[in-house]
N, C-alpha and C. Protein backbone atom coordinates (compact mmCIF):
# COMPACT_ATOMS: atom_id res chain seq x y z
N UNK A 1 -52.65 22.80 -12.39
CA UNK A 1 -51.73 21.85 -11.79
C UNK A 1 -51.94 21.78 -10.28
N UNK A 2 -51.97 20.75 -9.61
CA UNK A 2 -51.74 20.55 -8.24
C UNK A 2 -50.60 21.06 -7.63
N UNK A 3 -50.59 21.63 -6.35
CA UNK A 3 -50.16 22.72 -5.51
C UNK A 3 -48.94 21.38 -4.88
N UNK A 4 -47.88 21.52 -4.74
CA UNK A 4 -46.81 20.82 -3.84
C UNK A 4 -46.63 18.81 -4.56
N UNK A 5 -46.60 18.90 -5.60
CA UNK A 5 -46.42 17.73 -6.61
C UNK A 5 -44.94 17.43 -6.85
N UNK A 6 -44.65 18.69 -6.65
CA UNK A 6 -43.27 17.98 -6.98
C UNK A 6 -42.14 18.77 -5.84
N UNK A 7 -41.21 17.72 -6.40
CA UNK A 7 -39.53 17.81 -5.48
C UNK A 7 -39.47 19.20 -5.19
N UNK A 8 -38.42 19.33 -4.11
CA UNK A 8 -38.21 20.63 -3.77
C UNK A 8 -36.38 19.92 -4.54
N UNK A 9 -36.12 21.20 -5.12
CA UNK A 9 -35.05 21.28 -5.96
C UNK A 9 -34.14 22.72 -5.95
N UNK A 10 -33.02 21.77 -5.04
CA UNK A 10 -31.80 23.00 -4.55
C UNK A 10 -30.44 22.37 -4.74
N UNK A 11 -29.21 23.64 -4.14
CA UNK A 11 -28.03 23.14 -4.47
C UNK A 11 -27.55 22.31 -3.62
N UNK A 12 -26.65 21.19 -3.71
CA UNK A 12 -25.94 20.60 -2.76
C UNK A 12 -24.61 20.19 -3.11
N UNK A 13 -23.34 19.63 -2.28
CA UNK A 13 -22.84 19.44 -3.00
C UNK A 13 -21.85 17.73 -2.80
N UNK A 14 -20.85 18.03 -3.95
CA UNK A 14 -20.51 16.75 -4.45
C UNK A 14 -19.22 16.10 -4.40
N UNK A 15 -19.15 15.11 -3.65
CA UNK A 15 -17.30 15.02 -3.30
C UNK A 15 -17.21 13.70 -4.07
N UNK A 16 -15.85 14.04 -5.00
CA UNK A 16 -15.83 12.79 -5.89
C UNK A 16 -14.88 11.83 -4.97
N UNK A 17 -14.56 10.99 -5.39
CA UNK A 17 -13.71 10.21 -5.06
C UNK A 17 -12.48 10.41 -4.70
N UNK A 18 -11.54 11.34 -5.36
CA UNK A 18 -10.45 11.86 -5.93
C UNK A 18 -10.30 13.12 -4.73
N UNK A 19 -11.54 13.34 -4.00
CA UNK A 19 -11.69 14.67 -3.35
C UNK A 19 -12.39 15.97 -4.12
N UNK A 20 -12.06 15.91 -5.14
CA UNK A 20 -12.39 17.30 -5.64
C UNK A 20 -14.35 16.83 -5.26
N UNK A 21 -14.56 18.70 -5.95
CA UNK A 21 -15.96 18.73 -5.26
C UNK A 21 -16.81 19.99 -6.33
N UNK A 22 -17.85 19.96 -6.55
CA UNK A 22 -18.78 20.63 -6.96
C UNK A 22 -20.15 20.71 -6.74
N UNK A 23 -20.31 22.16 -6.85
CA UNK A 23 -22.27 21.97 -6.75
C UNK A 23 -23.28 21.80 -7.52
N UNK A 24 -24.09 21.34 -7.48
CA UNK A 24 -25.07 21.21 -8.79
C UNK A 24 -26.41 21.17 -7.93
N UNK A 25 -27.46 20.99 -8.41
CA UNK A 25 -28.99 21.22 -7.93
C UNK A 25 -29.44 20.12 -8.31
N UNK A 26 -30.54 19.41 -7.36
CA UNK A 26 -30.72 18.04 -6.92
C UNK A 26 -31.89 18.10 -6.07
N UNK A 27 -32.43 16.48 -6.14
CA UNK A 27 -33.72 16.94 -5.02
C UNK A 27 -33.15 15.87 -4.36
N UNK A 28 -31.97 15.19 -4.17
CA UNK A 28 -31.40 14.70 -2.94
C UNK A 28 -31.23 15.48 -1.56
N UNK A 29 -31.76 14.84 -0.36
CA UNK A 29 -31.22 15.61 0.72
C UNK A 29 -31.74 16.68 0.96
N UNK A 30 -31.51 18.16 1.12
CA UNK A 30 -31.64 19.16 1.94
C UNK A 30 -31.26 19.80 1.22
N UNK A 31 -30.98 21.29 1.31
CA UNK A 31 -29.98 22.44 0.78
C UNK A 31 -29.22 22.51 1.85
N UNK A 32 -27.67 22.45 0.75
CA UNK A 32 -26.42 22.57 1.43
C UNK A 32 -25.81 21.09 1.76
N UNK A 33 -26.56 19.88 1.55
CA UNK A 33 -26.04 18.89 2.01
C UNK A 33 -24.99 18.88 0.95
N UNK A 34 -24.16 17.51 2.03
CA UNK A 34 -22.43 17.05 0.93
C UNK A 34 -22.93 15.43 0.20
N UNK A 35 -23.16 14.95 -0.79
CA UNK A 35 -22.96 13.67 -1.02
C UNK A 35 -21.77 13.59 -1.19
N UNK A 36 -21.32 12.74 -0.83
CA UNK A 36 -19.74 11.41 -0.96
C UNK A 36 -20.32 10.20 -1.93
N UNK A 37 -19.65 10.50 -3.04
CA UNK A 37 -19.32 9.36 -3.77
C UNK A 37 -18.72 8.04 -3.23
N UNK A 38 -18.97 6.95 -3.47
CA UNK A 38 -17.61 6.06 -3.51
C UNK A 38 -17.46 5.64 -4.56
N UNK A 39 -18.13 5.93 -5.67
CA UNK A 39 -18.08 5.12 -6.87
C UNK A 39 -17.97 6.59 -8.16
N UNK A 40 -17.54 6.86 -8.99
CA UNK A 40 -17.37 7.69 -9.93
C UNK A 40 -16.77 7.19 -11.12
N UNK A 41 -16.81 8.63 -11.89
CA UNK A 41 -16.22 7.90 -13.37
C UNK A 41 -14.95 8.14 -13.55
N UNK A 42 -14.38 8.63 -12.36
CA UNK A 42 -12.97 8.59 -12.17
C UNK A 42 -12.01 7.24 -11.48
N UNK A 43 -12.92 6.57 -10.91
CA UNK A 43 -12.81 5.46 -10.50
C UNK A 43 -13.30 4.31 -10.62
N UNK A 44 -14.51 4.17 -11.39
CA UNK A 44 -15.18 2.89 -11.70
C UNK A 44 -14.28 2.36 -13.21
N UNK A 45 -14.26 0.97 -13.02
CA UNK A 45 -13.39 0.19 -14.25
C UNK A 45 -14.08 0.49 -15.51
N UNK A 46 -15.63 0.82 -15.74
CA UNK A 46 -16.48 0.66 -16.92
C UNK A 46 -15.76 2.42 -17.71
N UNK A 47 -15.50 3.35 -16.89
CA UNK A 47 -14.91 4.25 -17.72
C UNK A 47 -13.07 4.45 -17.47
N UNK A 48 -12.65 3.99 -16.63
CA UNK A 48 -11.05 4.10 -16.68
C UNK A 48 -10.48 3.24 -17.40
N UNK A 49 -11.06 1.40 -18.04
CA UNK A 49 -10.62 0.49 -18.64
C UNK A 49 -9.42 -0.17 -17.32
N UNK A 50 -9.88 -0.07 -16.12
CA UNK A 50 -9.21 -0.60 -15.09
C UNK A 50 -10.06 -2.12 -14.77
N UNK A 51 -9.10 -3.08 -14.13
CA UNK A 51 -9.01 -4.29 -13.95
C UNK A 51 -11.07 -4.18 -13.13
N UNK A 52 -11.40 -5.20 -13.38
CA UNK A 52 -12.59 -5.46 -12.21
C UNK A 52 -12.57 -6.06 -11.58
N UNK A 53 -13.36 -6.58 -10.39
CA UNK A 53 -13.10 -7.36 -9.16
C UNK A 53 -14.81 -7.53 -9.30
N UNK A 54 -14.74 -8.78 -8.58
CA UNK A 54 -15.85 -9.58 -7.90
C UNK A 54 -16.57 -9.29 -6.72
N UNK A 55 -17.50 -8.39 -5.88
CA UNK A 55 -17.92 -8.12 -4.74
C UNK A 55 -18.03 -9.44 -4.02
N UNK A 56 -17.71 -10.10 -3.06
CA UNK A 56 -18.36 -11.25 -2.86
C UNK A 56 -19.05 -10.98 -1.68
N UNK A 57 -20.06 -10.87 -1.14
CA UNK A 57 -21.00 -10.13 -0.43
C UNK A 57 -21.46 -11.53 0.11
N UNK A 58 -21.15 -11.94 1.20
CA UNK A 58 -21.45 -13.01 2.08
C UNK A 58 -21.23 -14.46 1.57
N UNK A 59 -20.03 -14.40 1.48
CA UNK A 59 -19.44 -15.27 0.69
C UNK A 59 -20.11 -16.20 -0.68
N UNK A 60 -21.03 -15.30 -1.67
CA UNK A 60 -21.92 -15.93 -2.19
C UNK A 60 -21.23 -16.50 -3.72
N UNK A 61 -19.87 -15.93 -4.40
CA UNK A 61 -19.45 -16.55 -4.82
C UNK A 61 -18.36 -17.63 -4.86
N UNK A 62 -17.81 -17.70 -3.44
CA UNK A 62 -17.50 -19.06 -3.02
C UNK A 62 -18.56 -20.37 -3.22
N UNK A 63 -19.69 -19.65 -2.30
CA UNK A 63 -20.35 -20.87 -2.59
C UNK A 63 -20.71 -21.44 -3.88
N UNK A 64 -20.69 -20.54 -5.15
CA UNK A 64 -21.34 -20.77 -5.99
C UNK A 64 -20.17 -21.76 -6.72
N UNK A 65 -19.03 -21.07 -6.55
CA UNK A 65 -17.66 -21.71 -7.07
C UNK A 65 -17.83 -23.27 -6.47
N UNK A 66 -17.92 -23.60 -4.91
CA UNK A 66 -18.06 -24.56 -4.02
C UNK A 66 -18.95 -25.64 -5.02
N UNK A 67 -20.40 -24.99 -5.28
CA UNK A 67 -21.65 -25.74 -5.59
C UNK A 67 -21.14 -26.34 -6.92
N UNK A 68 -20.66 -25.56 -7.82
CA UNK A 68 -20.54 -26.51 -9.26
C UNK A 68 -19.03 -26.47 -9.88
N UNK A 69 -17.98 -27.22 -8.80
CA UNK A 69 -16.99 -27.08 -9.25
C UNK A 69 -16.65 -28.43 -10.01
N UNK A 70 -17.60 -29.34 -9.48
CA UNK A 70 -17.35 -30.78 -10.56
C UNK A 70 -18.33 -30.82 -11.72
N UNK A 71 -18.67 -29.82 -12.03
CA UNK A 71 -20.02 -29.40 -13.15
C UNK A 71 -18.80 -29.35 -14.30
N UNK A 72 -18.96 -30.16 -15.53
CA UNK A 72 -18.11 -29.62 -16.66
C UNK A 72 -19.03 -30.11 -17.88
N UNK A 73 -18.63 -29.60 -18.76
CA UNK A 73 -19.31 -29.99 -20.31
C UNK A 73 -18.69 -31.10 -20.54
N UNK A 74 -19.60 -32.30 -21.06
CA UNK A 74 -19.05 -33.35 -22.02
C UNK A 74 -19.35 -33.26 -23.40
N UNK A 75 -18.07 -33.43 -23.63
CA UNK A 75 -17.76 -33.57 -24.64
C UNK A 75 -17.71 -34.87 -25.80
């Protein structure tokens, strides 16, 4: 096998959303770093069955709303 192929793989650790926190081993980052969540399965709608929302990230579904709001099916 080739000499330095792969990740260097250590502990770091993990702040959920909620605050709480744990360590696990990762080749993110450094040893000892903190990731911060903002997104978890304590908080994302796909596992709580909580309402969803729309990102609208530079107003791109306005416009889209804007672009085909006289668009309808005939019937």
């Amino acid at each position: 096998m080739k000499k330095d192929t792969h990740p260097d793989y250590h502990m770091i650790k993990v702040v959920m959303t909620d605050g709480t926190t744990y360590q696990t081993r990762s080749t993110w980052g450094k040893e000892g770093d903190t990731m911060t969540l903002e997104i978890d399965s304590k908080s994302h709608p796909a596992w709580t069955g909580g309402p969803q929302r729309l990102v609208d990230a530079g107003g791109r579904v306005a416009q889209f709303q804007k672009r085909f709001a006289g668009f309808g099916l005939k019937k």
